[in-house]
PDB file of N, CA and C in Angstrom:
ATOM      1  N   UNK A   1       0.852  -1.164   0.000  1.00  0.00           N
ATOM      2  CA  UNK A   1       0.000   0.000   0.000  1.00  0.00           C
ATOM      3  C   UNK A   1       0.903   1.234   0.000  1.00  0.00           C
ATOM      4  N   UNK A   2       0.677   2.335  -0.422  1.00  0.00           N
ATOM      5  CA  UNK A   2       1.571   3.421  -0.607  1.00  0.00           C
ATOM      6  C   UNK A   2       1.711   3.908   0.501  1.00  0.00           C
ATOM      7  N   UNK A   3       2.328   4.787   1.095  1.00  0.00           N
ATOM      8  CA  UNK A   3       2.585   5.924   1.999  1.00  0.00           C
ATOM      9  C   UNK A   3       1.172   7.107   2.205  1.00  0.00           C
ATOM     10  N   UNK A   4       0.903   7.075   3.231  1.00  0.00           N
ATOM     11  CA  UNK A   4      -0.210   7.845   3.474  1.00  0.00           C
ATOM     12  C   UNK A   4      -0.238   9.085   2.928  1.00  0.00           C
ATOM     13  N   UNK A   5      -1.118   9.848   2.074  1.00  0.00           N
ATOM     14  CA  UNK A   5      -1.049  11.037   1.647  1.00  0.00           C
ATOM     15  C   UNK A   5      -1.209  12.000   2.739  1.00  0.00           C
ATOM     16  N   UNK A   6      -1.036  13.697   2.415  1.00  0.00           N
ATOM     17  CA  UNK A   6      -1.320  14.190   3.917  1.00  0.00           C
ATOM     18  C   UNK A   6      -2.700  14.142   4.196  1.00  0.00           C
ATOM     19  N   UNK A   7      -4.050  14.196   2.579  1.00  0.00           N
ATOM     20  CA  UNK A   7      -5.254  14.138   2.976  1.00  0.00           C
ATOM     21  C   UNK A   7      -5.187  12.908   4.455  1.00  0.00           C
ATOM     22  N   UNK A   8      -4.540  11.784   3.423  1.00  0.00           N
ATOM     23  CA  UNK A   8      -4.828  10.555   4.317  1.00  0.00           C
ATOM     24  C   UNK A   8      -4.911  10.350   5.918  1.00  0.00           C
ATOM     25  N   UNK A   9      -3.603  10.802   6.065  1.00  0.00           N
ATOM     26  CA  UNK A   9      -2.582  11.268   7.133  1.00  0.00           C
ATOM     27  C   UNK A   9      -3.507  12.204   8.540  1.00  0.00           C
ATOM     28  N   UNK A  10      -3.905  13.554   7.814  1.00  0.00           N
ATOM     29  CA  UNK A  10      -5.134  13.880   8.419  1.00  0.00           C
ATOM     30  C   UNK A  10      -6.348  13.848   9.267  1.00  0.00           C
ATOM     31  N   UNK A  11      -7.065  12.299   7.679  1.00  0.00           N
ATOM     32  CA  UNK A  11      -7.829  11.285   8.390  1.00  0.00           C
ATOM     33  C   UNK A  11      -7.371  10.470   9.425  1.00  0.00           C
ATOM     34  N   UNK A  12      -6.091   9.935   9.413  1.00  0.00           N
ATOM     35  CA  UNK A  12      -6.024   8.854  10.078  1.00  0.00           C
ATOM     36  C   UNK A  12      -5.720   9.876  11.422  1.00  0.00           C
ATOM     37  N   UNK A  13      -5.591  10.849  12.076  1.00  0.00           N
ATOM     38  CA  UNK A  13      -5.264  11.723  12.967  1.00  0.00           C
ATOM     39  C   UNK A  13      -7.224  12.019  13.719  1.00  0.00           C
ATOM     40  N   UNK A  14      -7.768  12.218  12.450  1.00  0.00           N
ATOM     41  CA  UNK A  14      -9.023  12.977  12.852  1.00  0.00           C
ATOM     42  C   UNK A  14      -9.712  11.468  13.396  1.00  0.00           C
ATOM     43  N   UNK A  15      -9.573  10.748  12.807  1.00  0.00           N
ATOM     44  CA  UNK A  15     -10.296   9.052  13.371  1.00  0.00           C
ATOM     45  C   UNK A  15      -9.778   8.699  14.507  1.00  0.00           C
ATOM     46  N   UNK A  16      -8.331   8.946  14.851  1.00  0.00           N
ATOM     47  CA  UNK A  16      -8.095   8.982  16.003  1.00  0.00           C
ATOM     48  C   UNK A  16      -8.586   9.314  17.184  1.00  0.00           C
ATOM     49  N   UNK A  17      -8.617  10.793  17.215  1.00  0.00           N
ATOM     50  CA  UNK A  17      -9.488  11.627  18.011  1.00  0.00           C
ATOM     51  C   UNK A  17     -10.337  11.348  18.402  1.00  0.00           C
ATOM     52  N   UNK A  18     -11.195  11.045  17.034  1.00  0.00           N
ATOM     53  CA  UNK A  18     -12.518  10.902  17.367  1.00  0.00           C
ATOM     54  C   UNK A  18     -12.909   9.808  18.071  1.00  0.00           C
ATOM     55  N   UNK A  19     -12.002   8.334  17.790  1.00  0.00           N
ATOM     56  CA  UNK A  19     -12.462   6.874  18.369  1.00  0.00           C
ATOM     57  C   UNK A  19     -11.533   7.265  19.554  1.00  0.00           C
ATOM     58  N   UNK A  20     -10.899   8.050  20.106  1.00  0.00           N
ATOM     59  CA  UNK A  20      -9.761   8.237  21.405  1.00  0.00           C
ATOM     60  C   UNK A  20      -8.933   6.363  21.348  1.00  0.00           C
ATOM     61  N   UNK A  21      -8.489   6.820  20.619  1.00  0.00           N
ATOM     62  CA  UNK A  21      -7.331   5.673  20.348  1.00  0.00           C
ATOM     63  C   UNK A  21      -5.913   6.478  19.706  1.00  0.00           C
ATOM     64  N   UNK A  22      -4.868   5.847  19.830  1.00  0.00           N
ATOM     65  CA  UNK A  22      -3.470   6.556  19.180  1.00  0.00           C
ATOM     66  C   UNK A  22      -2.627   5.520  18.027  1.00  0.00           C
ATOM     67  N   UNK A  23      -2.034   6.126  17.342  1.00  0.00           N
ATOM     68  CA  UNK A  23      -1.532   5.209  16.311  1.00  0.00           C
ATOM     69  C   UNK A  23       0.000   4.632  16.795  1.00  0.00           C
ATOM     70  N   UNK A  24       0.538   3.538  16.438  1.00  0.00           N
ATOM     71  CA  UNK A  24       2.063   3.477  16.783  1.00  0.00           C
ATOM     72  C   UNK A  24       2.837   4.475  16.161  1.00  0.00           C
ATOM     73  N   UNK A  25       3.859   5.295  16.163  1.00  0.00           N
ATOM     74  CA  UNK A  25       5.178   6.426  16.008  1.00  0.00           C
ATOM     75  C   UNK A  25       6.087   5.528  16.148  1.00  0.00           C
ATOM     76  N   UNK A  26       7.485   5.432  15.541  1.00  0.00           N
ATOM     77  CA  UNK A  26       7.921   4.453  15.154  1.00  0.00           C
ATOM     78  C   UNK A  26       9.182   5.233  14.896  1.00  0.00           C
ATOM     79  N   UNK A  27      10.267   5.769  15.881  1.00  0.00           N
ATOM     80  CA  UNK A  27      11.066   6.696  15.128  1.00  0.00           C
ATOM     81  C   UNK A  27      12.231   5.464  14.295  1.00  0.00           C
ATOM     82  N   UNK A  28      12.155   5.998  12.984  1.00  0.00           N
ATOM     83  CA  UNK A  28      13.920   4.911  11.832  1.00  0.00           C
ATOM     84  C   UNK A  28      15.007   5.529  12.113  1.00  0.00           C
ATOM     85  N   UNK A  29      15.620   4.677  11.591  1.00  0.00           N
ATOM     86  CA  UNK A  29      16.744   5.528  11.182  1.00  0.00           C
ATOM     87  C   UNK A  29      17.724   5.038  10.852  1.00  0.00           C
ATOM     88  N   UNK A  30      17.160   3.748   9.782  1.00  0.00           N
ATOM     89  CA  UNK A  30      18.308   2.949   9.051  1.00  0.00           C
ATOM     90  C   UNK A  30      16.993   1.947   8.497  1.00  0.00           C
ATOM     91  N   UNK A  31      17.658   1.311   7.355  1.00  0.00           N
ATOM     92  CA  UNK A  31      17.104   0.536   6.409  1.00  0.00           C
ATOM     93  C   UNK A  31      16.038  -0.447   7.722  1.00  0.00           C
ATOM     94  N   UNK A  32      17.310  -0.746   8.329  1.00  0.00           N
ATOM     95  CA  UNK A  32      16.928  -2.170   9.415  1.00  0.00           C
ATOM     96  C   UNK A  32      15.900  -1.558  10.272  1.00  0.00           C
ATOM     97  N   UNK A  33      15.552  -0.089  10.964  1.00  0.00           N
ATOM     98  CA  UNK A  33      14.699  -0.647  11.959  1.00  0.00           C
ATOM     99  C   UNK A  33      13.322  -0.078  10.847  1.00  0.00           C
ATOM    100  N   UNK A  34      13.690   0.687   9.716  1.00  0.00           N
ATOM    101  CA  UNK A  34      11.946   0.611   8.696  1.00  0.00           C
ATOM    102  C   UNK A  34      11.445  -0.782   8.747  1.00  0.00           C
ATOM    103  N   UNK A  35      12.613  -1.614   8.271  1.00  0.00           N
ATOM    104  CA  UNK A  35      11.336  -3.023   8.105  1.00  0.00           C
ATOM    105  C   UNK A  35      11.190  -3.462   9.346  1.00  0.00           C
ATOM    106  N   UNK A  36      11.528  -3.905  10.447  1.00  0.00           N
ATOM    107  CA  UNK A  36      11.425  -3.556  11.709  1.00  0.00           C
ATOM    108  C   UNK A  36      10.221  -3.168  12.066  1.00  0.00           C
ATOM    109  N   UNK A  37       9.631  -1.778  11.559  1.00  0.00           N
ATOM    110  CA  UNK A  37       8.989  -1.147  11.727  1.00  0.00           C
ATOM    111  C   UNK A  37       7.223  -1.313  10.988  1.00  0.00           C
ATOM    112  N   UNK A  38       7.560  -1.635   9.542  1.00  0.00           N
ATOM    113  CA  UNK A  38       6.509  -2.253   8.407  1.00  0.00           C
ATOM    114  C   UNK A  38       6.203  -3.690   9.278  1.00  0.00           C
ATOM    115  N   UNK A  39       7.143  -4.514   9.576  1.00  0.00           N
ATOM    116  CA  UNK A  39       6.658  -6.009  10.069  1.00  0.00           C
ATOM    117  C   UNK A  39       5.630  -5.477  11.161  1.00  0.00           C
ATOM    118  N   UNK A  40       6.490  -4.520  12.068  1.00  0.00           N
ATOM    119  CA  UNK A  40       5.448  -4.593  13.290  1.00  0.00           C
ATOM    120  C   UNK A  40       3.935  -4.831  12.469  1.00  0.00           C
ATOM    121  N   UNK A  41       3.698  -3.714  12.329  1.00  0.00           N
ATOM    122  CA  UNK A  41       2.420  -2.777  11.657  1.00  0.00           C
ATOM    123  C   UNK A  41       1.736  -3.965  10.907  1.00  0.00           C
ATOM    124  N   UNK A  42       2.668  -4.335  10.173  1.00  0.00           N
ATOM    125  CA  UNK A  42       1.792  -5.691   9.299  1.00  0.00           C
ATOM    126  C   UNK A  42       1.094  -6.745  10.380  1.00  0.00           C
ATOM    127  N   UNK A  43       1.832  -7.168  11.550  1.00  0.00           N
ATOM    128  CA  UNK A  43       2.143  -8.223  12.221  1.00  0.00           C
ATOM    129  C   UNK A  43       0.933  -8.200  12.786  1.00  0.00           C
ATOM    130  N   UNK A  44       0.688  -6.840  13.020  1.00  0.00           N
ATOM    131  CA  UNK A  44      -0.534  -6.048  14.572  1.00  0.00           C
ATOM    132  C   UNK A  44      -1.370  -5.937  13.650  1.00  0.00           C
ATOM    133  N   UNK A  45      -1.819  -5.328  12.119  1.00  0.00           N
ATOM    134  CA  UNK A  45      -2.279  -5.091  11.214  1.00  0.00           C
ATOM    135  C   UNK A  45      -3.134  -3.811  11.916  1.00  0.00           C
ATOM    136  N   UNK A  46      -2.142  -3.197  11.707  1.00  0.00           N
ATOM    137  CA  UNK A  46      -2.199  -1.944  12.662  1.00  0.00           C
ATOM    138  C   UNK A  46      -1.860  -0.757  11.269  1.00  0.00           C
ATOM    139  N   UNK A  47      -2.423   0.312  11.205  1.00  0.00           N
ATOM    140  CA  UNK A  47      -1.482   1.586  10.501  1.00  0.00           C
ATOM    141  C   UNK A  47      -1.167   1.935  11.879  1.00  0.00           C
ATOM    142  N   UNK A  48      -0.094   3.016  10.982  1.00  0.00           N
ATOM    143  CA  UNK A  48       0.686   3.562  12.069  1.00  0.00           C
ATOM    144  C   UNK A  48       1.883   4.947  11.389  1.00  0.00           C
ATOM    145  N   UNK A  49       2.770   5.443  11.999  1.00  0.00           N
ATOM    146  CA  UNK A  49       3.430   6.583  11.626  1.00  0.00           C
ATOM    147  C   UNK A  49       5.032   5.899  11.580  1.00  0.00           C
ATOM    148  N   UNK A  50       5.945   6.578  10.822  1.00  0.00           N
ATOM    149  CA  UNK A  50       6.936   6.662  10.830  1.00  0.00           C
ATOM    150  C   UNK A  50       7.480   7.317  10.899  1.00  0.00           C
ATOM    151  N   UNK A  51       8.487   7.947  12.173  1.00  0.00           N
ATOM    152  CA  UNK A  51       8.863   9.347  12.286  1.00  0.00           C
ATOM    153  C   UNK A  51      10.797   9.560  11.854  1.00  0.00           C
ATOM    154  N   UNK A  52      11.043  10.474  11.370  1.00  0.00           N
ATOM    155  CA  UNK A  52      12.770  10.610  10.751  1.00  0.00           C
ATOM    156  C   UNK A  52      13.126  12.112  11.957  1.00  0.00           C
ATOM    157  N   UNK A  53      14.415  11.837  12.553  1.00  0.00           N
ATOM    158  CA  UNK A  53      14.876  13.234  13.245  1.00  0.00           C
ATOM    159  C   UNK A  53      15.615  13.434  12.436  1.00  0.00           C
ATOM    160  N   UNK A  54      16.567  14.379  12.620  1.00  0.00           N
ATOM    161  CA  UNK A  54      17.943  15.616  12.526  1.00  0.00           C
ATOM    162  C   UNK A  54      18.452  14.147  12.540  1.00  0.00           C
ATOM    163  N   UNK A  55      18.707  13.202  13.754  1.00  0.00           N
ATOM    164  CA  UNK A  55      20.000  12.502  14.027  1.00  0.00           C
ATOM    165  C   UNK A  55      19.874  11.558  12.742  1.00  0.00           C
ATOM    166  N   UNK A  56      18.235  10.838  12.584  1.00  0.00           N
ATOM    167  CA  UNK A  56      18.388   9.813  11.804  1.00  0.00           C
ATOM    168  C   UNK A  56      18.817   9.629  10.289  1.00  0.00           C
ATOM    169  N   UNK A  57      18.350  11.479   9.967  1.00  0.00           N
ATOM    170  CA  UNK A  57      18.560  11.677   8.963  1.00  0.00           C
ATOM    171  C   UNK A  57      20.370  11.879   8.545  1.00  0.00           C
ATOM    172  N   UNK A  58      20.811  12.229   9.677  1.00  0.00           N
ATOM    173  CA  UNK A  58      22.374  12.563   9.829  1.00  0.00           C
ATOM    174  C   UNK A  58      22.905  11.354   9.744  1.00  0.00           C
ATOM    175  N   UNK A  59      22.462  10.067  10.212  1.00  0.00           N
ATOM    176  CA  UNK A  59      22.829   8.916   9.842  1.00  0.00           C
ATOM    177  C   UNK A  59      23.105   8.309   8.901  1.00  0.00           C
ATOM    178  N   UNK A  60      21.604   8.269   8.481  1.00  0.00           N
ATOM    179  CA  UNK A  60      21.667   8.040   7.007  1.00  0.00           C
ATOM    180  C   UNK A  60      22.285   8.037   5.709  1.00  0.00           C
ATOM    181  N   UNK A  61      22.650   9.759   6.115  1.00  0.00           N
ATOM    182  CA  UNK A  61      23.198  10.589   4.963  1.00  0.00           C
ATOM    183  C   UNK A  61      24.762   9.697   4.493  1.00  0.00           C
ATOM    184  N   UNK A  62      25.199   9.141   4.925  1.00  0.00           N
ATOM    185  CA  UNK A  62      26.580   8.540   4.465  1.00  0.00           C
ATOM    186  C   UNK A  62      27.700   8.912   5.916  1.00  0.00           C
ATOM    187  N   UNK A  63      28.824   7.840   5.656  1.00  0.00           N
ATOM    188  CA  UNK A  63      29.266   8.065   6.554  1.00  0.00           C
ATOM    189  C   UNK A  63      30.551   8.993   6.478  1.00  0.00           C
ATOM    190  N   UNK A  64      30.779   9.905   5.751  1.00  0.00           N
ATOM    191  CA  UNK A  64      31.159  11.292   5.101  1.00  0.00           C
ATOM    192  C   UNK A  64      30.490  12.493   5.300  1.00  0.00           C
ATOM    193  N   UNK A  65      29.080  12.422   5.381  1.00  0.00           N
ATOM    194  CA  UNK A  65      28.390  13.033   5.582  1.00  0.00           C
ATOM    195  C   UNK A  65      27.267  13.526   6.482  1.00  0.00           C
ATOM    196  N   UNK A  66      26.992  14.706   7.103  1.00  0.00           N
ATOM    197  CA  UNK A  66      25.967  14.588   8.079  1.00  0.00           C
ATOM    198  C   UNK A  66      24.772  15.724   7.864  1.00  0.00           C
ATOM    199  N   UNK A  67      23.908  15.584   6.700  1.00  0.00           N
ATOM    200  CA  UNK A  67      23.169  16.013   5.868  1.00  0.00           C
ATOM    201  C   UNK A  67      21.710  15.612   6.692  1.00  0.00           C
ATOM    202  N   UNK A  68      21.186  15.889   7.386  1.00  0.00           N
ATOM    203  CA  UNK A  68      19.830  15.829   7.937  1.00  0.00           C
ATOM    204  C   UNK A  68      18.769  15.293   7.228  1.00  0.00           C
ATOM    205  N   UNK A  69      19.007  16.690   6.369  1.00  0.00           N
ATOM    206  CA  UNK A  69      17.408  16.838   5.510  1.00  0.00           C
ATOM    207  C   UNK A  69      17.494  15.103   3.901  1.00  0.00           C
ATOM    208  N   UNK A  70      19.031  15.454   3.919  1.00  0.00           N
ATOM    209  CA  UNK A  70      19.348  14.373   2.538  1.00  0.00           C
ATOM    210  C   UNK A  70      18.875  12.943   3.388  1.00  0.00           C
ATOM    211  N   UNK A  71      19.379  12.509   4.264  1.00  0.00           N
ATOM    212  CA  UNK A  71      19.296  10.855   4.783  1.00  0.00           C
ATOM    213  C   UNK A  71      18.212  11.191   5.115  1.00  0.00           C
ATOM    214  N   UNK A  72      17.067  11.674   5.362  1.00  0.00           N
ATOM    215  CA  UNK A  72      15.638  11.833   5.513  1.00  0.00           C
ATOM    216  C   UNK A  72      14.647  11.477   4.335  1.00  0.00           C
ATOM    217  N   UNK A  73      15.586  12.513   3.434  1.00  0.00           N
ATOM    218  CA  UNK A  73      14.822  12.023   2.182  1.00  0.00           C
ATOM    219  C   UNK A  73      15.486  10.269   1.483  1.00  0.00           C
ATOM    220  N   UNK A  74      16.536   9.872   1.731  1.00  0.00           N
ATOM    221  CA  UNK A  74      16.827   8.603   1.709  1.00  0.00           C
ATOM    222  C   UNK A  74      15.580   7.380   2.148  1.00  0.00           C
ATOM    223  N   UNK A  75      15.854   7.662   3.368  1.00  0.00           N
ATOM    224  CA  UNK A  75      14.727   7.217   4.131  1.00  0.00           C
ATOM    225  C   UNK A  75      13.781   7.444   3.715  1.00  0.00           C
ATOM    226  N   UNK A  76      13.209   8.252   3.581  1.00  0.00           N
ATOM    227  CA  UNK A  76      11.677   8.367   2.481  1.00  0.00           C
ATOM    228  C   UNK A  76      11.491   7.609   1.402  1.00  0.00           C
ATOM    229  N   UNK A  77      12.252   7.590   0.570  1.00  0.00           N
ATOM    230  CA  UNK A  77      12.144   6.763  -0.271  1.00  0.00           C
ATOM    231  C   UNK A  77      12.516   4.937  -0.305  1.00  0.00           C
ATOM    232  N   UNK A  78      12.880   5.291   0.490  1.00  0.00           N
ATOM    233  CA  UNK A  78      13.178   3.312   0.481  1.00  0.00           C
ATOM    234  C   UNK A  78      11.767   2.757   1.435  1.00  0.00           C
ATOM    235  N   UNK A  79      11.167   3.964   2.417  1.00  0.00           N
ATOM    236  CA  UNK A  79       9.795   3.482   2.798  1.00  0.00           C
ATOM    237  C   UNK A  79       8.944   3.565   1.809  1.00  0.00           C
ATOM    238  N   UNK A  80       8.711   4.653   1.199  1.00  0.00           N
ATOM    239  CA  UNK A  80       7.918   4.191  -0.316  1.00  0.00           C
ATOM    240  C   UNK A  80       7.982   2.914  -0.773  1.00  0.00           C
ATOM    241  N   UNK A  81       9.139   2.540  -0.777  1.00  0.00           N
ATOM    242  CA  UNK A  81       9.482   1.089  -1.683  1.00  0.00           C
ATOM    243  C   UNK A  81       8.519   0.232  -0.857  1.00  0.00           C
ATOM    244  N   UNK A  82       9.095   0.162   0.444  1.00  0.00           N
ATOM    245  CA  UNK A  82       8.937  -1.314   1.446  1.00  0.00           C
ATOM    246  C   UNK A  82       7.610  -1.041   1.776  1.00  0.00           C
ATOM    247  N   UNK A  83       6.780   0.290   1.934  1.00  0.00           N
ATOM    248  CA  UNK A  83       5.296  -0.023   2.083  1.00  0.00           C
ATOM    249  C   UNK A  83       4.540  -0.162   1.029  1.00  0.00           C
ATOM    250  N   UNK A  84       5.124  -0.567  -0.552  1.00  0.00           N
ATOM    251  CA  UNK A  84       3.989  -1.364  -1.443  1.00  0.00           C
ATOM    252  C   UNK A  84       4.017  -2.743  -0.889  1.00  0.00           C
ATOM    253  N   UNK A  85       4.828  -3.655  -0.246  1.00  0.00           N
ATOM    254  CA  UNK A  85       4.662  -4.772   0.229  1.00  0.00           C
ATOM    255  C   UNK A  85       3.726  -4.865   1.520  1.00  0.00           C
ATOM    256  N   UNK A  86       3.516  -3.884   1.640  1.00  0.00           N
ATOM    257  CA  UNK A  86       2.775  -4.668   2.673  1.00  0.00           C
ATOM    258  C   UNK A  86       1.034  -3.459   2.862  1.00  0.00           C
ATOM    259  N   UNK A  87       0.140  -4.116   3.675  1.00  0.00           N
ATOM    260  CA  UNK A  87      -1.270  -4.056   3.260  1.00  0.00           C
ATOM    261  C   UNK A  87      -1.624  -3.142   4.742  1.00  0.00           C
ATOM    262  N   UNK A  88      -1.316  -2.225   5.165  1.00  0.00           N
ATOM    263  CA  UNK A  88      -1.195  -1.528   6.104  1.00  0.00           C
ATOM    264  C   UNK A  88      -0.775   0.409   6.034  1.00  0.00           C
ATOM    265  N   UNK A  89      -1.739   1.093   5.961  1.00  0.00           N
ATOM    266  CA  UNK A  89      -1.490   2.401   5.729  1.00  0.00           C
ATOM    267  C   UNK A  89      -0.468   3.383   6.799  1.00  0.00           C
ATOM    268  N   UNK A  90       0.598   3.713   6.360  1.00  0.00           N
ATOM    269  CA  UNK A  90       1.867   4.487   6.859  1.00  0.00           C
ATOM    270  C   UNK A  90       2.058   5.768   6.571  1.00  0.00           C
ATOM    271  N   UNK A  91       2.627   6.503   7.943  1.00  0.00           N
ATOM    272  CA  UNK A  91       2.221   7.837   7.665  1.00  0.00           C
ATOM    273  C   UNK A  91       3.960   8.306   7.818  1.00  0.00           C
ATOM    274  N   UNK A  92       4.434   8.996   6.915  1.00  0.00           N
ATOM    275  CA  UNK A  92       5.784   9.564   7.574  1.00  0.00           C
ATOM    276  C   UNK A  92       5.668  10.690   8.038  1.00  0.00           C
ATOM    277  N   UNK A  93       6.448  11.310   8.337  1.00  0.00           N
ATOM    278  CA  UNK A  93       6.422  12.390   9.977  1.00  0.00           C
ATOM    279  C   UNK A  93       7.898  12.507  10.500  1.00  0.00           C
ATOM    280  N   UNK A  94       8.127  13.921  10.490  1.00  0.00           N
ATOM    281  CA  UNK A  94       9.568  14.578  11.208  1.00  0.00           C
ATOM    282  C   UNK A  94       9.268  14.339  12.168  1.00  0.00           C
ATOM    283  N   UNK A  95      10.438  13.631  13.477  1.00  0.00           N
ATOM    284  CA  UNK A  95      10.146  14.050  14.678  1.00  0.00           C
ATOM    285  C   UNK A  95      10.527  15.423  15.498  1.00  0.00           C
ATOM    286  N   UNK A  96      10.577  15.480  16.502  1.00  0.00           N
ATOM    287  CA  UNK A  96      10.582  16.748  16.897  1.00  0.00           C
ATOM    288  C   UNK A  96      11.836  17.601  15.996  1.00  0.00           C
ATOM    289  N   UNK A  97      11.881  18.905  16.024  1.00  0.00           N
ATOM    290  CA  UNK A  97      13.080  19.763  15.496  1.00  0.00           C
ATOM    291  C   UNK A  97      13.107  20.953  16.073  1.00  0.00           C
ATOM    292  N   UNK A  98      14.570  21.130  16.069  1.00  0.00           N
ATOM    293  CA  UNK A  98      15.124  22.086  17.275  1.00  0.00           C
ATOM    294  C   UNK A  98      14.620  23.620  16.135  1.00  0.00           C
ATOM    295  N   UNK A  99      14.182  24.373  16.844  1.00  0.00           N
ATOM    296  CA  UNK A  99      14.433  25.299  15.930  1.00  0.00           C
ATOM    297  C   UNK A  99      15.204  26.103  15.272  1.00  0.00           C
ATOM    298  N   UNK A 100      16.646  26.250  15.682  1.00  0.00           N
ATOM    299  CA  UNK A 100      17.815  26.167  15.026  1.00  0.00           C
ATOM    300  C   UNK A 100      18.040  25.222  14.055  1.00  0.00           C
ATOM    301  N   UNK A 101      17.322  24.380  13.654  1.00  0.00           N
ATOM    302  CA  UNK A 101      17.399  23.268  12.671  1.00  0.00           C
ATOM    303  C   UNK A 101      16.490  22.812  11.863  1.00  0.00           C
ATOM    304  N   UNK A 102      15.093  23.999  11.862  1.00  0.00           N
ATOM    305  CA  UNK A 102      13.978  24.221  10.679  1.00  0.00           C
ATOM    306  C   UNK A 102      14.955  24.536   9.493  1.00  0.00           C
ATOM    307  N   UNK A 103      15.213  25.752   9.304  1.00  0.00           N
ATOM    308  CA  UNK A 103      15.744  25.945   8.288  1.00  0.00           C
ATOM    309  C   UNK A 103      16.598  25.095   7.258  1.00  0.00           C
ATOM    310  N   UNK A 104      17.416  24.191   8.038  1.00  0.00           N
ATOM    311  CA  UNK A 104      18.123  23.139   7.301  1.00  0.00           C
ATOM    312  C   UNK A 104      18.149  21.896   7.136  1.00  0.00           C
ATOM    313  N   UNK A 105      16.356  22.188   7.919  1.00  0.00           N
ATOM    314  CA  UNK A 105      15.935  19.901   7.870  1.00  0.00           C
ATOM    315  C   UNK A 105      14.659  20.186   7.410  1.00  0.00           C
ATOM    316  N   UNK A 106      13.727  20.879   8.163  1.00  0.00           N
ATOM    317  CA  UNK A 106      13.217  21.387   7.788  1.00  0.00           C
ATOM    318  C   UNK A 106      12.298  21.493   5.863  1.00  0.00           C
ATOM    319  N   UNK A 107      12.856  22.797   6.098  1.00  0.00           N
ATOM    320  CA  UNK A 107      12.243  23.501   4.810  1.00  0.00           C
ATOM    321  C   UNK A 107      12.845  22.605   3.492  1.00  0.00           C
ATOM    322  N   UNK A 108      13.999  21.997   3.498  1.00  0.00           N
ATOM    323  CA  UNK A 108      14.306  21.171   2.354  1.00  0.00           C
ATOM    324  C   UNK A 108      13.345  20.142   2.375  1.00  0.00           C
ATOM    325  N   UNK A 109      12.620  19.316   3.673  1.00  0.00           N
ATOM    326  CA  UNK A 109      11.699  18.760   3.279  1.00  0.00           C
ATOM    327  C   UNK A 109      10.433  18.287   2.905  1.00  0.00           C
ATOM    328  N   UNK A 110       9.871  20.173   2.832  1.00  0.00           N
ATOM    329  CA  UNK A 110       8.643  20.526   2.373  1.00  0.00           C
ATOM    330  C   UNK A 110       8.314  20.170   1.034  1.00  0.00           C
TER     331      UNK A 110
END
């Protein structure tokens, strides 16, 4: 199933609310704990969120490099991949950000 759109994303926030239930948050931050993360969700047959920080994305980015916003968008895309396999709606989501660090994690990944 694809990656939750933000309409989607939205819904799955406003259904929340409304049934007072919460979704799993799931912070990655490497290939290994996304699927990790997809199994859970499949396992529970649960949707749920996937959240990327500053650090995970700094991870990501290579080990030369400590690019936030780039290993974020890494990560984005290889969850694209790994949630057509499986039958469970996923929401991605920044986790918290310092505000000294909008500008450069941030806004690149608007």
């Amino acid at each position: 199933m694809p990656i939750a759109t933000p309409k989607q994303f939205a819904a799955m926030l406003e259904a929340a609310q409304e049934g007072s239930y919460a979704y799993p948050a799931i912070n990655c931050t490497s290939i290994i704990t996304l699927n990790a993360a997809f199994k859970a969700f499949a396992d529970t047959k649960s949707d749920g969120i996937i959240q990327f920080s500053t650090g995970a994305g700094q991870f990501a980015s290579g080990v030369n490099n400590s690019d936030a916003a780039y290993g974020c968008i890494v990560l984005a895309e290889a969850a694209h991949q790994l949630a057509e396999q499986y039958d469970v709606l996923v929401a991605l989501n920044t986790d918290h950000c310092q505000p000294d660090k909008a500008a450069s994690f941030l806004k690149p990944l608007i």
